[in-house]
PDB file of N, CA and C in Angstrom:
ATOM      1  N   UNK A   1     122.904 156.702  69.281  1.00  0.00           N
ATOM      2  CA  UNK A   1     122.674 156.052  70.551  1.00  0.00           C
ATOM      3  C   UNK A   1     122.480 157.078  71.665  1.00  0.00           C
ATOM      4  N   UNK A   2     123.106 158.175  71.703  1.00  0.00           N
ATOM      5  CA  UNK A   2     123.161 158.961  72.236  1.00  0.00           C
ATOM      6  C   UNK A   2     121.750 159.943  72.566  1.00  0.00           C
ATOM      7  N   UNK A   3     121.381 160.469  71.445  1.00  0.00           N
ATOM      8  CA  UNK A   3     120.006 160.279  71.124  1.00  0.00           C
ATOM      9  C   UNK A   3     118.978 159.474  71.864  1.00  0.00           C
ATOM     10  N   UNK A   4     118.994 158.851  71.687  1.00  0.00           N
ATOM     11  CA  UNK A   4     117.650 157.372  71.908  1.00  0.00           C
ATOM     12  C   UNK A   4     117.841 157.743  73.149  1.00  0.00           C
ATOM     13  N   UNK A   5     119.035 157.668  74.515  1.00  0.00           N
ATOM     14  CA  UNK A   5     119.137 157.743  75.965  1.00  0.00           C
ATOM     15  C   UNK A   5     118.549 159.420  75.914  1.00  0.00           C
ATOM     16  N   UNK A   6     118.779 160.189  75.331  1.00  0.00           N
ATOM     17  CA  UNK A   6     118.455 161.826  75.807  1.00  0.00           C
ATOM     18  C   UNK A   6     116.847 161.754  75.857  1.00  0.00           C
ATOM     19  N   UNK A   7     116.283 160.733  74.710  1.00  0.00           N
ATOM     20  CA  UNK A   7     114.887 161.168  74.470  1.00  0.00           C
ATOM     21  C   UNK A   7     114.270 160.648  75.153  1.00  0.00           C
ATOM     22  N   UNK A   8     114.477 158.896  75.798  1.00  0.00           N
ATOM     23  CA  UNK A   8     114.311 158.293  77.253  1.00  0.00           C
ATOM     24  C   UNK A   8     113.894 159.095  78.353  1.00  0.00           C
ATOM     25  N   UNK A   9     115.238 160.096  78.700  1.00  0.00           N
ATOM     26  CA  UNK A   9     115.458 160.747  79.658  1.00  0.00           C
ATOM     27  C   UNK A   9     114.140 161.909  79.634  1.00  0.00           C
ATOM     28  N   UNK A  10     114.208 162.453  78.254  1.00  0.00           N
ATOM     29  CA  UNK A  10     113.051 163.192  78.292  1.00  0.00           C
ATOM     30  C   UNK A  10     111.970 163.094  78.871  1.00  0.00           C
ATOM     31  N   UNK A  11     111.522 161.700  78.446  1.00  0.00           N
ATOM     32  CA  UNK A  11     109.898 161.386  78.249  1.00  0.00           C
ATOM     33  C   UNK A  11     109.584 160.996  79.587  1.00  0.00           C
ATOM     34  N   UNK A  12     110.843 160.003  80.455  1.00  0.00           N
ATOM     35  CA  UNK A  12     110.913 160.095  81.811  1.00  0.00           C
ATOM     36  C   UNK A  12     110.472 161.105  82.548  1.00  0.00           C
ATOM     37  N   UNK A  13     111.390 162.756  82.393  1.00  0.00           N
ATOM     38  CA  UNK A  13     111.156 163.900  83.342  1.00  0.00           C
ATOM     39  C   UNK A  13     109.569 164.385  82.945  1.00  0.00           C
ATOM     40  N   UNK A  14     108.774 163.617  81.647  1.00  0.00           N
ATOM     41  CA  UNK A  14     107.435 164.480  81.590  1.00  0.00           C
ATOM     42  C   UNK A  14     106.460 163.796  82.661  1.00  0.00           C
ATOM     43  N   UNK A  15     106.923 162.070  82.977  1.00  0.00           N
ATOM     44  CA  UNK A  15     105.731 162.027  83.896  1.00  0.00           C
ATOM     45  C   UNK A  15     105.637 162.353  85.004  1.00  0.00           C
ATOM     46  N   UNK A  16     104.353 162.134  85.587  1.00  0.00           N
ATOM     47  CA  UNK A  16     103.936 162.850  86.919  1.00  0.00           C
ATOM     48  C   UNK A  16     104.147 161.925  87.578  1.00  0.00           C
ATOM     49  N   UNK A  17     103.670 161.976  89.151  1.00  0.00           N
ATOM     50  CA  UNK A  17     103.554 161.269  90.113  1.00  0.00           C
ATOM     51  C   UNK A  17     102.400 160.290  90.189  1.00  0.00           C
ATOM     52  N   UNK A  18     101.313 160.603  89.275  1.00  0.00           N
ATOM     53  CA  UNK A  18     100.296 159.640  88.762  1.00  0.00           C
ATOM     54  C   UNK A  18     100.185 159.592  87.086  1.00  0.00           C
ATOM     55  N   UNK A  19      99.786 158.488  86.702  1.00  0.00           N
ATOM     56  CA  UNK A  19      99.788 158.568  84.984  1.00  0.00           C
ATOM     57  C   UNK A  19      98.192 159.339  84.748  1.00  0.00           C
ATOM     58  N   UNK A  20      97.901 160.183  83.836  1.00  0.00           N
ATOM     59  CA  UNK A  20      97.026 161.008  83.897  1.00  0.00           C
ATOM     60  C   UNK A  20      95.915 160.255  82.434  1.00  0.00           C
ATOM     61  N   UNK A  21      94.772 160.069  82.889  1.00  0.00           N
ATOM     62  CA  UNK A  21      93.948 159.222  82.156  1.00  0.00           C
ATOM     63  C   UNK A  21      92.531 160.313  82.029  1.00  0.00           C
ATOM     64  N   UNK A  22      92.354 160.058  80.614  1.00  0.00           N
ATOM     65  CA  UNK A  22      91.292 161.197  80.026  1.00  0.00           C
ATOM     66  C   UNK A  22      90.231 160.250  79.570  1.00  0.00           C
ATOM     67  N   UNK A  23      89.983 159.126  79.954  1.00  0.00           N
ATOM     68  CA  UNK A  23      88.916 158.387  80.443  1.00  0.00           C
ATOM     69  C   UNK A  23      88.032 159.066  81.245  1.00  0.00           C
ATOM     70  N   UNK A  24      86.391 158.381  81.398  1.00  0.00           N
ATOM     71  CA  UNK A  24      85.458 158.980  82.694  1.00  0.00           C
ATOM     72  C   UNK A  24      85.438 158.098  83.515  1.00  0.00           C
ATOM     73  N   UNK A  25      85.483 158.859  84.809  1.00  0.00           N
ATOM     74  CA  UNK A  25      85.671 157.796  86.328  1.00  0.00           C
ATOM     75  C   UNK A  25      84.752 156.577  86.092  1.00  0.00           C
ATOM     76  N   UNK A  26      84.810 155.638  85.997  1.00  0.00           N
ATOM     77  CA  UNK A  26      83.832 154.359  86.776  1.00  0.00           C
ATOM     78  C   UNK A  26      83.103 154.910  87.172  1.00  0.00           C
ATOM     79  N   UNK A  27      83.845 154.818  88.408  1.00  0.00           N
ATOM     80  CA  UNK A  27      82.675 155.514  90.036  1.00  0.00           C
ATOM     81  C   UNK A  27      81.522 156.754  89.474  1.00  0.00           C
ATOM     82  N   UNK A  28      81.806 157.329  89.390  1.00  0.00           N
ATOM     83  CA  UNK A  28      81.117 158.878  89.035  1.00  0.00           C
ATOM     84  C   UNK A  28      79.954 157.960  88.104  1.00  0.00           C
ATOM     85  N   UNK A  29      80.450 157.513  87.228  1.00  0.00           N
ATOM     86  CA  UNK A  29      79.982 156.383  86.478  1.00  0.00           C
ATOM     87  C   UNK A  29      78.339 155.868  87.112  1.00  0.00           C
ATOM     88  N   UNK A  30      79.121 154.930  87.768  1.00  0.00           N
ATOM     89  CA  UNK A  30      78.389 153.788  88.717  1.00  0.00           C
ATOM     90  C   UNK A  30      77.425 154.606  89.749  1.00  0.00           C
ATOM     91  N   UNK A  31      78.129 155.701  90.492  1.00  0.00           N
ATOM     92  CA  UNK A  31      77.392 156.882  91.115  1.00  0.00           C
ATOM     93  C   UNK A  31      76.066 157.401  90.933  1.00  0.00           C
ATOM     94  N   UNK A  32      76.298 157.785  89.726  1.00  0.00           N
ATOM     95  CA  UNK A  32      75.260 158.292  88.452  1.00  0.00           C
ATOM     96  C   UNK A  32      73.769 157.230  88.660  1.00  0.00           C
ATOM     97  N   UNK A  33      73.915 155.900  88.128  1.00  0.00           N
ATOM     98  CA  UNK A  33      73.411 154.951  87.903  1.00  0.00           C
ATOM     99  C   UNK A  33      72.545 154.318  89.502  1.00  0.00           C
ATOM    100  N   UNK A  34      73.768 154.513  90.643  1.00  0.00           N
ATOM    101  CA  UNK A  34      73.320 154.147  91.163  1.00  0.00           C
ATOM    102  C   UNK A  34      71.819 155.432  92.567  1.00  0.00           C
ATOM    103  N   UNK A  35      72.592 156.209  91.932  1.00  0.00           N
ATOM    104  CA  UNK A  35      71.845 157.499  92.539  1.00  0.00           C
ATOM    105  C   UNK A  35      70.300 157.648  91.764  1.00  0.00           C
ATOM    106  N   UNK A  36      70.092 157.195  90.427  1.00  0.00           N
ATOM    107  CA  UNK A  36      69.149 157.686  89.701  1.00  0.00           C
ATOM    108  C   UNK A  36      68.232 156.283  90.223  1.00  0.00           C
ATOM    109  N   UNK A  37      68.781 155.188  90.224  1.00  0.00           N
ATOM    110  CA  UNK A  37      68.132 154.047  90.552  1.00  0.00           C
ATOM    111  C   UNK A  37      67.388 154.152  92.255  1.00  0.00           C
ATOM    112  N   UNK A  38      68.348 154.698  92.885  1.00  0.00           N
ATOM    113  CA  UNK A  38      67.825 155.192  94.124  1.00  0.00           C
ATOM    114  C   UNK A  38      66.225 155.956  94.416  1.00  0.00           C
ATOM    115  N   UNK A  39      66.573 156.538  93.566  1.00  0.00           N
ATOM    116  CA  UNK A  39      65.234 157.674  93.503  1.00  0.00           C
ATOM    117  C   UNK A  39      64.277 156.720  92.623  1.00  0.00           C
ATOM    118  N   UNK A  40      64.271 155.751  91.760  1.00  0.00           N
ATOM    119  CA  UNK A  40      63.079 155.123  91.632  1.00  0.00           C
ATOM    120  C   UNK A  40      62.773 153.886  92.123  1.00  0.00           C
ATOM    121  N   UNK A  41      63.662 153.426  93.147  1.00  0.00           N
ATOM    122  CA  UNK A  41      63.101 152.377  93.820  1.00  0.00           C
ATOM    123  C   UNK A  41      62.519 152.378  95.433  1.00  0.00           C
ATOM    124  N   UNK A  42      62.064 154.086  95.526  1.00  0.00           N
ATOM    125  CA  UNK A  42      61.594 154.530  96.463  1.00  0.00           C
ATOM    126  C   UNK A  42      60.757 153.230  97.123  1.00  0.00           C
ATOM    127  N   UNK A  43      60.087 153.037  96.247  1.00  0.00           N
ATOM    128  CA  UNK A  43      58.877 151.919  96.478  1.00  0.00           C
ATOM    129  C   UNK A  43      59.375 150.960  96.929  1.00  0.00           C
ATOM    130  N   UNK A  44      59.837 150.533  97.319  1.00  0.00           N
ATOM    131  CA  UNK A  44      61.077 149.403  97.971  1.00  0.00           C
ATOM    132  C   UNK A  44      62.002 150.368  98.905  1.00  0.00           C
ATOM    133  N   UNK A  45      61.241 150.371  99.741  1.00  0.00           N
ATOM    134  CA  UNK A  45      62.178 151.311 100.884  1.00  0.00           C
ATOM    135  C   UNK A  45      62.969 150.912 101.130  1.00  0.00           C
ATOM    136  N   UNK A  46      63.515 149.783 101.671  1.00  0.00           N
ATOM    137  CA  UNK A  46      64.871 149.555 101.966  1.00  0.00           C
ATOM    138  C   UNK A  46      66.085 148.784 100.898  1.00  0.00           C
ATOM    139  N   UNK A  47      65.436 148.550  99.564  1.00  0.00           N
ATOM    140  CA  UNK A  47      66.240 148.754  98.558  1.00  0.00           C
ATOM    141  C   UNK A  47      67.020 150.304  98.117  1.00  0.00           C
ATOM    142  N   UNK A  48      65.685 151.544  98.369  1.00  0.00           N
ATOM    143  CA  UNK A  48      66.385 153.206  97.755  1.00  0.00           C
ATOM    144  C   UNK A  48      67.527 153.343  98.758  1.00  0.00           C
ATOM    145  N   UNK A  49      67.476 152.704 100.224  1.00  0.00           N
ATOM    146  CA  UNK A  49      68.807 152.886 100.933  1.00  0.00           C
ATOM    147  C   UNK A  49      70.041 152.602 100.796  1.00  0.00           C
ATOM    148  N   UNK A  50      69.857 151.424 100.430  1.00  0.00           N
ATOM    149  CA  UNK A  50      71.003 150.662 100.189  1.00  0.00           C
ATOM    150  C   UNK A  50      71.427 151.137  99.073  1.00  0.00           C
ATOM    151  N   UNK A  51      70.773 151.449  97.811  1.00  0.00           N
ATOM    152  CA  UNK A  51      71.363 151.961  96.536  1.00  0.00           C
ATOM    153  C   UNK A  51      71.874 153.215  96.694  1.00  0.00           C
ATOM    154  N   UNK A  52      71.446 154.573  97.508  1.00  0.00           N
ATOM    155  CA  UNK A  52      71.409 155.868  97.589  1.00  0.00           C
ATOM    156  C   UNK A  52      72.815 155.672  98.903  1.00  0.00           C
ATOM    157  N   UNK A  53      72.959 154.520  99.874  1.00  0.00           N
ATOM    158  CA  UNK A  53      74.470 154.513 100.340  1.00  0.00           C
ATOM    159  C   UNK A  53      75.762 154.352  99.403  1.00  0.00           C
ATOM    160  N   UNK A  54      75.218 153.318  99.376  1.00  0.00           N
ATOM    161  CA  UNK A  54      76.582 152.695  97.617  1.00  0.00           C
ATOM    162  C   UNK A  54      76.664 153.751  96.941  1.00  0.00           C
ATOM    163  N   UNK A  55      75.723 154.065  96.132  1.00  0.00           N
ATOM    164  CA  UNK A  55      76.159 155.588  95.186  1.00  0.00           C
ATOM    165  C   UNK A  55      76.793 156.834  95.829  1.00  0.00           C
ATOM    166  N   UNK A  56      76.405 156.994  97.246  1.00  0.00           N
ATOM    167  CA  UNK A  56      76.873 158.102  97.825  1.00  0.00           C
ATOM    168  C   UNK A  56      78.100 157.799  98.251  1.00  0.00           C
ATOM    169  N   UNK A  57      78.971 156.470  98.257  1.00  0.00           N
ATOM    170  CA  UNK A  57      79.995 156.366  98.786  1.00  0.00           C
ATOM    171  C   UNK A  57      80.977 156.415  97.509  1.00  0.00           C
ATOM    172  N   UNK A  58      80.351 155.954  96.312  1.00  0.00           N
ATOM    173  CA  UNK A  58      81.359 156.011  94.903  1.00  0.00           C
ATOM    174  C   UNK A  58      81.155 157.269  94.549  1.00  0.00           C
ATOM    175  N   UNK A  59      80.673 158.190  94.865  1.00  0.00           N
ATOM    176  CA  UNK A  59      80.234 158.987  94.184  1.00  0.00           C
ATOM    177  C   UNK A  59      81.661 160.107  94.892  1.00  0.00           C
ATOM    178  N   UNK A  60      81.539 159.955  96.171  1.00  0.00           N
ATOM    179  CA  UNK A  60      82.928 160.295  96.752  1.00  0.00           C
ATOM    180  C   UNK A  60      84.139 160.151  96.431  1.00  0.00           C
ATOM    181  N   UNK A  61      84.083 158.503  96.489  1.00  0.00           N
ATOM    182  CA  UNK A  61      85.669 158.172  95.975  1.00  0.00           C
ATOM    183  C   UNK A  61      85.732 158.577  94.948  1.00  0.00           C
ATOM    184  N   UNK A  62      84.796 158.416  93.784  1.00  0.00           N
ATOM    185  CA  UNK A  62      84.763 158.932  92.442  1.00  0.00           C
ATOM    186  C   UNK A  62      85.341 160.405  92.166  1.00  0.00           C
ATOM    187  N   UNK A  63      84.845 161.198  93.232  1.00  0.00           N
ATOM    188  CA  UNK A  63      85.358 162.639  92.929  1.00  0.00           C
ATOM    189  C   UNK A  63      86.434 162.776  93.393  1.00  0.00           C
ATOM    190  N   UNK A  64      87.464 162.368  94.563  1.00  0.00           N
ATOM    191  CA  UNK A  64      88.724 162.428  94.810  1.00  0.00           C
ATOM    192  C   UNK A  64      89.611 161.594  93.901  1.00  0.00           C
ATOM    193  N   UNK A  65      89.159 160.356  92.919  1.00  0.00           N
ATOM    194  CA  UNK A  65      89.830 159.689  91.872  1.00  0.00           C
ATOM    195  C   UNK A  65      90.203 161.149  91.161  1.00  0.00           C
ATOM    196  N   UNK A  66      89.273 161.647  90.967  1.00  0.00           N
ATOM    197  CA  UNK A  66      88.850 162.386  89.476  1.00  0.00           C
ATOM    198  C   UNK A  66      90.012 163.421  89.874  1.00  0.00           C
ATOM    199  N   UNK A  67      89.987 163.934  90.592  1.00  0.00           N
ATOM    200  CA  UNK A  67      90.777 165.384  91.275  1.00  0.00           C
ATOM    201  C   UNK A  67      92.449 164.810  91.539  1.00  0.00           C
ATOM    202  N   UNK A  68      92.575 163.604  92.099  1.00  0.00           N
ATOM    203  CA  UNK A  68      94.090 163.092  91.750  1.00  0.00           C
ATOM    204  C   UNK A  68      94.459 162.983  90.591  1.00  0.00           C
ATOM    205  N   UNK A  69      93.805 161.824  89.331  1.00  0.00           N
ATOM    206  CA  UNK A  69      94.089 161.383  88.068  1.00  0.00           C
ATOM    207  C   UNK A  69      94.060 162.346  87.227  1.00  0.00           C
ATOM    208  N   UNK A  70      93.380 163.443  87.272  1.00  0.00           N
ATOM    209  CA  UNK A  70      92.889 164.299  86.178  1.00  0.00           C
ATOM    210  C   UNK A  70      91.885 163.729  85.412  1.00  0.00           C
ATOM    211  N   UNK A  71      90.542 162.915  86.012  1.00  0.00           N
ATOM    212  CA  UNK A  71      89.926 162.213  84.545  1.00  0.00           C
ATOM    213  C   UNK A  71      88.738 162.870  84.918  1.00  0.00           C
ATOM    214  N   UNK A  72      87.852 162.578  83.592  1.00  0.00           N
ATOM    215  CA  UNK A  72      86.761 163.048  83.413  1.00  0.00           C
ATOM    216  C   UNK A  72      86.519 162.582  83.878  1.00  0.00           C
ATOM    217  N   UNK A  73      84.524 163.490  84.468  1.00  0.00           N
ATOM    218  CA  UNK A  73      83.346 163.381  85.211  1.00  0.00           C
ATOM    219  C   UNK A  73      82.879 163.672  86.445  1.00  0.00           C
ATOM    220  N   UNK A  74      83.453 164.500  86.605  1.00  0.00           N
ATOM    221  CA  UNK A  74      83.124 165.525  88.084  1.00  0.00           C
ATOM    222  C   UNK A  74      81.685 165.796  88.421  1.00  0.00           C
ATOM    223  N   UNK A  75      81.251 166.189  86.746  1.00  0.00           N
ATOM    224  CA  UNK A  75      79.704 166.526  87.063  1.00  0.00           C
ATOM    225  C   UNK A  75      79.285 165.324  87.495  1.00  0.00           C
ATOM    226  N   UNK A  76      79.398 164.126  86.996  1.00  0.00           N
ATOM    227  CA  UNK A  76      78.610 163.072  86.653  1.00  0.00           C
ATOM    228  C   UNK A  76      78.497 162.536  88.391  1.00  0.00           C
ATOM    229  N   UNK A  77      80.113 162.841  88.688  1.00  0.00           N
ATOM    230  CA  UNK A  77      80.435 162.443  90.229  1.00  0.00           C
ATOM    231  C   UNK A  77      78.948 163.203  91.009  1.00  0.00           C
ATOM    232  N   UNK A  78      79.010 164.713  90.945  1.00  0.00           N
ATOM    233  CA  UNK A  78      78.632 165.415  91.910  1.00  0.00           C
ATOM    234  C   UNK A  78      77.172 165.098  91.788  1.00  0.00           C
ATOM    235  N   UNK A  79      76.231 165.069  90.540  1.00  0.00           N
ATOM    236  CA  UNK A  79      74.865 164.622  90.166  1.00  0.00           C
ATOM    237  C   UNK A  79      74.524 163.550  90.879  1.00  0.00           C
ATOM    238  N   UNK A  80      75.519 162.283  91.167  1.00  0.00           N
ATOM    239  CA  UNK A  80      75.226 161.023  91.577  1.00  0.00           C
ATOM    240  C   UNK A  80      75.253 160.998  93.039  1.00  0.00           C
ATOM    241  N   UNK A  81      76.136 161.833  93.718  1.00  0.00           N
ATOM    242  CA  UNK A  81      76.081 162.437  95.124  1.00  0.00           C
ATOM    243  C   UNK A  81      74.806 162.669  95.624  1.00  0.00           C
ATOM    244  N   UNK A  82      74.187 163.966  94.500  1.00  0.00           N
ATOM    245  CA  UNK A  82      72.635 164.564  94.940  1.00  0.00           C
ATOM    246  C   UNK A  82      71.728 163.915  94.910  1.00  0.00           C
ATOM    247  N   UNK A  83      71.958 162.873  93.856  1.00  0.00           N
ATOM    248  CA  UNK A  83      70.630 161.806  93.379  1.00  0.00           C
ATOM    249  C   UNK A  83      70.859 160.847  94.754  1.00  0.00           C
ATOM    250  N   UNK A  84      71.787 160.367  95.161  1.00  0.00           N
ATOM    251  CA  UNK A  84      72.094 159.414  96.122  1.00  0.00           C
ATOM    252  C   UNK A  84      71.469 159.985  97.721  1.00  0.00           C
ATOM    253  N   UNK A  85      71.267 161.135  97.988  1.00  0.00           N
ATOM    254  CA  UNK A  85      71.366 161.485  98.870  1.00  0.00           C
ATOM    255  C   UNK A  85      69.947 161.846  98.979  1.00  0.00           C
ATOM    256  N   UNK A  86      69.464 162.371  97.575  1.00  0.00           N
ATOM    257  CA  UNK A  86      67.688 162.824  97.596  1.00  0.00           C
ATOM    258  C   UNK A  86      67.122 161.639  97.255  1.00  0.00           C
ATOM    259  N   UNK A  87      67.552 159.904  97.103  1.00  0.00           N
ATOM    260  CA  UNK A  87      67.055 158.635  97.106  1.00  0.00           C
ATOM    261  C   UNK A  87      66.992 158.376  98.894  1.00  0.00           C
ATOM    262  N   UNK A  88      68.020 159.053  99.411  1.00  0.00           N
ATOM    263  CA  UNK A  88      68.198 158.271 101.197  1.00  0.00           C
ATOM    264  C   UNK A  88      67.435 159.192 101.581  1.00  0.00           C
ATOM    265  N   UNK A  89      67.132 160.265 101.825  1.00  0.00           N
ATOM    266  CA  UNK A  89      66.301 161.637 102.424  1.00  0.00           C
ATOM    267  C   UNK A  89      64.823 160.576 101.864  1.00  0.00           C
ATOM    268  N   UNK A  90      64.271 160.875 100.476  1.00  0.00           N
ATOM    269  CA  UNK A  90      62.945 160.498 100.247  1.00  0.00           C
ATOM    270  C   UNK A  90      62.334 159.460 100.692  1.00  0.00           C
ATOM    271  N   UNK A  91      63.334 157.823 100.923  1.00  0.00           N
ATOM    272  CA  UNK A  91      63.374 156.925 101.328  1.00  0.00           C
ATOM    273  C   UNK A  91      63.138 156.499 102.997  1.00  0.00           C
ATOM    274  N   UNK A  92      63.503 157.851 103.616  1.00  0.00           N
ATOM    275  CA  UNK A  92      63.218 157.981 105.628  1.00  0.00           C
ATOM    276  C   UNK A  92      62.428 158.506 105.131  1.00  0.00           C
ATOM    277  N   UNK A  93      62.240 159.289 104.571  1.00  0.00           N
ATOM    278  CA  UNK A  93      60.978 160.724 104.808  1.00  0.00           C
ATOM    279  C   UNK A  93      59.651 159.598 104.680  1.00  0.00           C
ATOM    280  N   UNK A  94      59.423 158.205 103.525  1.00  0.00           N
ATOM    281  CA  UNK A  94      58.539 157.901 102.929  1.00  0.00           C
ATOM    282  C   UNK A  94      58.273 156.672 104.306  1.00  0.00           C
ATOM    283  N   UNK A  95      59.164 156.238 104.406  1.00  0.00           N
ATOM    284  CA  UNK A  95      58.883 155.291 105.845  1.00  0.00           C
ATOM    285  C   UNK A  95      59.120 155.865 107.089  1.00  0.00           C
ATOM    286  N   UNK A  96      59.303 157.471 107.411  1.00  0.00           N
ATOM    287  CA  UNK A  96      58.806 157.671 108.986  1.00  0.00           C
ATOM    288  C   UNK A  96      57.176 158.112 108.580  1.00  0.00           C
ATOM    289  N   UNK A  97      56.888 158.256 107.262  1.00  0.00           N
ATOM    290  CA  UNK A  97      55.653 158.702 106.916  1.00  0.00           C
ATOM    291  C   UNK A  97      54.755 157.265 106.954  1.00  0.00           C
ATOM    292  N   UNK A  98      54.888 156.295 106.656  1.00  0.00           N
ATOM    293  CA  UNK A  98      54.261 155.124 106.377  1.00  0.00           C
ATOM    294  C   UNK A  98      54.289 154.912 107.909  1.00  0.00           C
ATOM    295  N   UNK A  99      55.153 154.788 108.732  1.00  0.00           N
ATOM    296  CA  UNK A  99      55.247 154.118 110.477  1.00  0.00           C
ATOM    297  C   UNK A  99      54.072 155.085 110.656  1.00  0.00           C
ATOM    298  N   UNK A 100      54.315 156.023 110.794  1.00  0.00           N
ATOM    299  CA  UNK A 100      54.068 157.239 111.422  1.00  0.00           C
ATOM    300  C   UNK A 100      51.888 156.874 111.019  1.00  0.00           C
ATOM    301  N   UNK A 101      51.297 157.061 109.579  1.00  0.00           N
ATOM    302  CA  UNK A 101      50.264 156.462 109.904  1.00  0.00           C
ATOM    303  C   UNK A 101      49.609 154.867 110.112  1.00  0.00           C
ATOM    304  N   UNK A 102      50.436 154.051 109.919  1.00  0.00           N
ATOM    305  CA  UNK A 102      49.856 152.642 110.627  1.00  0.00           C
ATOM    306  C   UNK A 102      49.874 152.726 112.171  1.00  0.00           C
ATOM    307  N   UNK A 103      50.756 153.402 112.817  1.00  0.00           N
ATOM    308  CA  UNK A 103      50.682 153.848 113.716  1.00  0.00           C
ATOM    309  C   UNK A 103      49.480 154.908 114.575  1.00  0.00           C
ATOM    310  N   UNK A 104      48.982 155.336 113.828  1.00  0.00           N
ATOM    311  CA  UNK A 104      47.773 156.187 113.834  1.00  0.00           C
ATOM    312  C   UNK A 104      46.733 155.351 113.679  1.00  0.00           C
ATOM    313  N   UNK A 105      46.585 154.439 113.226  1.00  0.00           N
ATOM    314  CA  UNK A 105      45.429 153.635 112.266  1.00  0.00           C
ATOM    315  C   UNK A 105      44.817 152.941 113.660  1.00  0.00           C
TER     316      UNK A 105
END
């Protein structure tokens, strides 16, 4: 009996302050997906925005999950960041370019 309480006690002092999961983030995940989708729905300008915000905002939380929990996908996080961000950049660039010649026309 004595036993059984010591080894309790053990397994108690091993955890952390968060339970540590070797799973891959969601987010980073979803990030990914939603960053790559960004960049091909250029053609729908104000769809690549909206997708290239959302991804750029999980793609964040995703990497501070990752850096508390210890879980995989940092890269996946940081890729979905760049993709998210070169979907919102291409997406102004393609409609101050479109205003810019009907405006001319």
């Amino acid at each position: 009996m004595k036993d059984t309480h010591k080894l309790l006690r053990n397994l108690k002092s091993l955890e952390g302050p968060f339970p540590k999961f070797d799973a891959t983030n969601g987010k980073a995940i979803a990030a990914l997906i939603l960053g790559i989708l960004s960049i091909i729905t250029i053609i729908f300008s104000g769809f690549g925005i909206i997708l290239g915000v959302i991804g750029l905002i999980l793609g964040i939380i995703g990497l501070n999950e990752i850096k508390r929990f210890g879980q995989e996908g940092r890269k996946m996080a940081i890729i979905g960041i760049i993709c998210s961000g070169l979907g919102i950049l291409l997406t102004l660039f393609f409609v101050i370019i479109a205003l810019l010649l009907f405006m001319s026309v």
